[in-house]
N, C-alpha and C. Protein backbone atom coordinates (compact mmCIF):
# COMPACT_ATOMS: atom_id res chain seq x y z
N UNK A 1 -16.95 28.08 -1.12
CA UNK A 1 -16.21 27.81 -2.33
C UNK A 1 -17.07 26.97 -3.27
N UNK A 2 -17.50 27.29 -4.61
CA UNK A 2 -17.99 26.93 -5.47
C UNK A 2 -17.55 25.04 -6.58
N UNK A 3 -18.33 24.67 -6.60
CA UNK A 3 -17.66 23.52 -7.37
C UNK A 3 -16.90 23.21 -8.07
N UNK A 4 -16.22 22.70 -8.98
CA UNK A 4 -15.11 22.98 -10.12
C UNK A 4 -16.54 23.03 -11.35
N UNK A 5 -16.25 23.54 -12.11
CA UNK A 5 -16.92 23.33 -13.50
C UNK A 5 -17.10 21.83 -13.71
N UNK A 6 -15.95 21.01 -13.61
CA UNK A 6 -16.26 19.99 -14.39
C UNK A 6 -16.75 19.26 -13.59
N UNK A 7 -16.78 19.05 -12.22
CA UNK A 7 -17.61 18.73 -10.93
C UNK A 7 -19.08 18.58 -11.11
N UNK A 8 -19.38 19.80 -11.40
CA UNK A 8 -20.80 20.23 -11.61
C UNK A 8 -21.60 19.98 -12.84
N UNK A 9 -20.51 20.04 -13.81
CA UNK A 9 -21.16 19.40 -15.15
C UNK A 9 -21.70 17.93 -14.77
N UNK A 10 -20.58 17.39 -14.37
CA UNK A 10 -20.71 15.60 -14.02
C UNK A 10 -22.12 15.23 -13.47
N UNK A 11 -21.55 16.00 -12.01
CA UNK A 11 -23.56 16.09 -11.25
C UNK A 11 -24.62 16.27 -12.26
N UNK A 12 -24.63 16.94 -12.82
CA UNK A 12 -25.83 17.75 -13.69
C UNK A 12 -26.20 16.26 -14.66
N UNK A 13 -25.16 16.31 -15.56
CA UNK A 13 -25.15 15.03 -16.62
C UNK A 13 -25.88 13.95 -15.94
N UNK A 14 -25.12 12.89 -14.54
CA UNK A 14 -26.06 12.27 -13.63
C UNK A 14 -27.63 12.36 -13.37
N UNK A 15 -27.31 13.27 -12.85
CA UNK A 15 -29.34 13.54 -12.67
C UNK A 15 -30.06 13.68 -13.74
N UNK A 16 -29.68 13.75 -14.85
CA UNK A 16 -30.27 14.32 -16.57
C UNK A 16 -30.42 12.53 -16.40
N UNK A 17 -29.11 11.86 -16.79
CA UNK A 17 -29.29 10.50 -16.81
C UNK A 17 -30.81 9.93 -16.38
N UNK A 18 -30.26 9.98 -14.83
CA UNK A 18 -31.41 9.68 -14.33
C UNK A 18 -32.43 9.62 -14.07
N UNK A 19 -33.10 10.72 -14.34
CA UNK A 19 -34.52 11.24 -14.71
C UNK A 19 -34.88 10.51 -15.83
N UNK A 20 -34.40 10.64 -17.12
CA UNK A 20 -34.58 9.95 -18.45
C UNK A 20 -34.54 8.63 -18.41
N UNK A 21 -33.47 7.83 -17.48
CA UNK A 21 -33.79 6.48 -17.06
C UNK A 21 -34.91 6.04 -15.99
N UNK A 22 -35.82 6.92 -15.44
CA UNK A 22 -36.80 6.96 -14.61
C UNK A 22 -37.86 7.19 -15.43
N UNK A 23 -37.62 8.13 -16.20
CA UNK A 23 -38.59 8.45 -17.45
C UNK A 23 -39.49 6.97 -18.11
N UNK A 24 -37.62 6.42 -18.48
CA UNK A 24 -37.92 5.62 -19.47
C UNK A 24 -38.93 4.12 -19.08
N UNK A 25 -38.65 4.11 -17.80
CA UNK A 25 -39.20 3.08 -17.06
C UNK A 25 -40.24 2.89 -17.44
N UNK A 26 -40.99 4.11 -16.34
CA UNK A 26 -41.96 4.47 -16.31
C UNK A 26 -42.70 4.24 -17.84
N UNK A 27 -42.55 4.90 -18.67
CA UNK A 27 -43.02 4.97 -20.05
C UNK A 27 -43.47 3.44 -20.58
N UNK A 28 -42.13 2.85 -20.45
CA UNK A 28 -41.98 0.90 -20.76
C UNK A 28 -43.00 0.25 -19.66
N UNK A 29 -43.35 0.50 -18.22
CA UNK A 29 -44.26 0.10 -17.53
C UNK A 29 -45.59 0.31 -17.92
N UNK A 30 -45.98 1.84 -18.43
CA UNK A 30 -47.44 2.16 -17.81
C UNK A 30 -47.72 2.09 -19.35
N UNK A 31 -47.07 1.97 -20.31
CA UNK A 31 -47.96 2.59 -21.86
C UNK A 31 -47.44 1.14 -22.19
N UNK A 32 -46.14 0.62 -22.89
CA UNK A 32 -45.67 -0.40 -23.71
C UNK A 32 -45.97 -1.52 -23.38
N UNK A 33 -46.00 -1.99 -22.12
CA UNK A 33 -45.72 -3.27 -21.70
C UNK A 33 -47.72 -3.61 -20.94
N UNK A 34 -48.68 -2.08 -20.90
CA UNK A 34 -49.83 -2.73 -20.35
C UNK A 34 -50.65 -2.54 -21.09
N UNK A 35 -50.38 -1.45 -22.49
CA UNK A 35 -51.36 -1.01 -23.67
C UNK A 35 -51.56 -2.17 -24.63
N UNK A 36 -52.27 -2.18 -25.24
CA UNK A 36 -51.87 -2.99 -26.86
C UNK A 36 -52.99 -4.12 -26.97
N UNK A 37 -53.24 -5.06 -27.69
CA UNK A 37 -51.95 -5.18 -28.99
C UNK A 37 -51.55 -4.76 -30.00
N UNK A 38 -50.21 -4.15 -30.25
CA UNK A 38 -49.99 -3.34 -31.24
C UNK A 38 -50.07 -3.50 -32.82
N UNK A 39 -50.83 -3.25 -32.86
CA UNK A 39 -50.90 -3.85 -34.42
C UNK A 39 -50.13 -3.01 -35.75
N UNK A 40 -49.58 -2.03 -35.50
CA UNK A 40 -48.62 -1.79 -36.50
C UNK A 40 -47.92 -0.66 -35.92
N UNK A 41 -46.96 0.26 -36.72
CA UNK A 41 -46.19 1.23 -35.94
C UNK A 41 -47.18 2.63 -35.85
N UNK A 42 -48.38 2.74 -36.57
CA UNK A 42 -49.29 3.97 -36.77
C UNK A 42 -49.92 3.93 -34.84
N UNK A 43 -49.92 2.43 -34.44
CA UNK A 43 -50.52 2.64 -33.48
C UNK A 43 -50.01 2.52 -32.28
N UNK A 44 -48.44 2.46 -32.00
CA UNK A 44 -47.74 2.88 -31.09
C UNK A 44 -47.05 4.27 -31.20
N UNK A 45 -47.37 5.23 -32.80
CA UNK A 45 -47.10 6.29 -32.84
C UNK A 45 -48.05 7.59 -31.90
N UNK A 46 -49.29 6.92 -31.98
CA UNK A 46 -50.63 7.72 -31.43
C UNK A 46 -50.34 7.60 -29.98
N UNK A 47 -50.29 6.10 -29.55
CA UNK A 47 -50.21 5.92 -28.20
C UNK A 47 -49.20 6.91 -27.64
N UNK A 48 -47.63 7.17 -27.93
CA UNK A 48 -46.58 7.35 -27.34
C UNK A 48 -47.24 9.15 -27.33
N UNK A 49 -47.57 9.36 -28.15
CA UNK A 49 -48.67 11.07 -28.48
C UNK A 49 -48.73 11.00 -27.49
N UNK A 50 -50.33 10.11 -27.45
CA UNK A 50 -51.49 10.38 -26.17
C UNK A 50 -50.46 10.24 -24.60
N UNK A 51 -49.58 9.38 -24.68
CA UNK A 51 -49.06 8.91 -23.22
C UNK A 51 -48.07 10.59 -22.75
N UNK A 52 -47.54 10.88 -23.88
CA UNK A 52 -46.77 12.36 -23.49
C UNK A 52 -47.34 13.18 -23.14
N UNK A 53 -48.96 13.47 -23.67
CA UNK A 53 -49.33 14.28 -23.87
C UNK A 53 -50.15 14.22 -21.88
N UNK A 54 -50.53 13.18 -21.93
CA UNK A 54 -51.10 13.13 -20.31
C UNK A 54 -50.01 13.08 -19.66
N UNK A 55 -48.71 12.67 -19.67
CA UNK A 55 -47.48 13.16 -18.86
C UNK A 55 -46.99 14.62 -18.32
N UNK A 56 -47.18 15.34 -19.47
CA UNK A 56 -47.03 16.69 -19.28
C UNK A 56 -48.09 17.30 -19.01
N UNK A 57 -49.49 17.27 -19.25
CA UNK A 57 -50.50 17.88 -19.14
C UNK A 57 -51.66 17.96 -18.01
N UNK A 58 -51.81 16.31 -18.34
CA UNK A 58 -53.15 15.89 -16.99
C UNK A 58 -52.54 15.06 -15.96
N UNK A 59 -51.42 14.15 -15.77
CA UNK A 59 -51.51 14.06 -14.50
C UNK A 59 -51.26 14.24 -13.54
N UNK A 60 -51.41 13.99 -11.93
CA UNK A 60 -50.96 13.72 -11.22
C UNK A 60 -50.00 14.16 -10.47
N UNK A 61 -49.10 15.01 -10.26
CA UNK A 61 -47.86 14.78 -9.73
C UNK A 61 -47.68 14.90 -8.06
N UNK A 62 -46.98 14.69 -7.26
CA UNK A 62 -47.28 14.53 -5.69
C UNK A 62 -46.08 15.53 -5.44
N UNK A 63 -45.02 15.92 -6.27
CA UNK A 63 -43.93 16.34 -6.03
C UNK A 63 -45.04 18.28 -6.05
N UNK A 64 -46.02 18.32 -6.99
CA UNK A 64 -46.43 19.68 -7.35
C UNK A 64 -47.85 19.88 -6.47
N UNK A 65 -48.29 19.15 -5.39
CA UNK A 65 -49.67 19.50 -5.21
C UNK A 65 -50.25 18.49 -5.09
N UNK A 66 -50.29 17.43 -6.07
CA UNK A 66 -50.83 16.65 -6.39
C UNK A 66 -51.74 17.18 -7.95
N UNK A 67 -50.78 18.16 -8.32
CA UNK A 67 -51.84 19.30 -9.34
C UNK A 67 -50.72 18.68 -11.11
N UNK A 68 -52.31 18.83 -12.03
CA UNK A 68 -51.13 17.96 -13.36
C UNK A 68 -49.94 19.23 -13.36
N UNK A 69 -48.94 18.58 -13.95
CA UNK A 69 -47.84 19.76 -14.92
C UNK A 69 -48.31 20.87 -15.27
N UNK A 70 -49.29 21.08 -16.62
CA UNK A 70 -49.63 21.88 -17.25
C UNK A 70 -50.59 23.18 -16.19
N UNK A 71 -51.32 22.67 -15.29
CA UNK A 71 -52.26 23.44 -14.31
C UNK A 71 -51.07 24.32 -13.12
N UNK A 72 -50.10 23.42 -12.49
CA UNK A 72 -49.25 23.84 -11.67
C UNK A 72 -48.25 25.00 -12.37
N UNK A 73 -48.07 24.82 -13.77
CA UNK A 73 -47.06 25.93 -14.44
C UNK A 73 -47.88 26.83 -14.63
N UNK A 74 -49.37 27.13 -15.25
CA UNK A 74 -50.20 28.19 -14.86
C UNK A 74 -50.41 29.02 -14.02
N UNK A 75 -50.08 28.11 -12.53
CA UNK A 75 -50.18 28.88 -11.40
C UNK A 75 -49.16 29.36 -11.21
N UNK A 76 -48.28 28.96 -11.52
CA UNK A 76 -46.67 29.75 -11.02
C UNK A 76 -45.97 30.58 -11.84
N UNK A 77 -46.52 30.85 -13.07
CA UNK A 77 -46.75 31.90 -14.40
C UNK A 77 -47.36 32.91 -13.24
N UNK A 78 -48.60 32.28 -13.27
CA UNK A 78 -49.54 33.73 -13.05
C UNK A 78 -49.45 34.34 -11.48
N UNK A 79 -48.59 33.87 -10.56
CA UNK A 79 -48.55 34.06 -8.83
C UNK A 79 -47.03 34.77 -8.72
N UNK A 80 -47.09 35.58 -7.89
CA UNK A 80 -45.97 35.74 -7.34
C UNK A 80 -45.22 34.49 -6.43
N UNK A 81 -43.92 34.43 -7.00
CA UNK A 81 -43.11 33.32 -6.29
C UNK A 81 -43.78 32.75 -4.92
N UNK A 82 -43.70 33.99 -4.25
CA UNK A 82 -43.79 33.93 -2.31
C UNK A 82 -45.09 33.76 -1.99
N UNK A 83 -46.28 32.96 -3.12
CA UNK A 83 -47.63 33.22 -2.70
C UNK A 83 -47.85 31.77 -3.30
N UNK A 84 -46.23 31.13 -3.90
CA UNK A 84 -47.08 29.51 -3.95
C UNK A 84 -46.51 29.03 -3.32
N UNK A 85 -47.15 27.57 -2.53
CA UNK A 85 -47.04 26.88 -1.72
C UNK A 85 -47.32 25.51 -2.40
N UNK A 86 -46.64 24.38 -1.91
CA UNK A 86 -46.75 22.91 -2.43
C UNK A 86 -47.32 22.13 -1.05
N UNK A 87 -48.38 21.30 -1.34
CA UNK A 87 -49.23 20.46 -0.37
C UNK A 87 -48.62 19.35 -0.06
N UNK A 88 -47.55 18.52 -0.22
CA UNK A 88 -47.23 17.23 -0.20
C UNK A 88 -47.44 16.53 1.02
N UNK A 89 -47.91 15.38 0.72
CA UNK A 89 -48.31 14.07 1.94
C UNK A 89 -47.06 13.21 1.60
């Protein structure tokens, strides 16, 4: 038996939350609070760029491989489903 709609909305909404409040952390830890000093808004506009732009692109992730975002969606574009595999330690 399937969830109620509004069950599942709720869940969904939650984890959206939460990610974005994990997001946001993160973001306030590694760029705002260790970059700087900011000397006007031109140069927390560039930063917040550059910090998205290595979020989604170049780094890291342990959940994908250890392979960035942008490289891991390449591979799973270009592979059949049943031929990728994730490395995690």
């Amino acid at each position: 038996m399937a969830a109620p709609k509004k069950y599942s909305d709720e869940l969904r909404e939650r984890a959206t939350r939460m990610a974005v409040e994990a997001f946001n952390s993160l973001f306030k830890a590694e760029l705002i609070r260790n970059k700087g000093p900011w000397t006007g808004i031109d140069d927390v506009e560039i930063a917040v760029a550059e910090y998205i732009d290595w979020f989604n692109r170049r780094r890291l992730h342990g959940e994908l491989g250890h392979l960035p975002p942008a490289e891991y969606e390449a591979l799973h574009t270009a592979s059949p489903a049943s031929e990728l595999t994730l490395k995690t330690s």
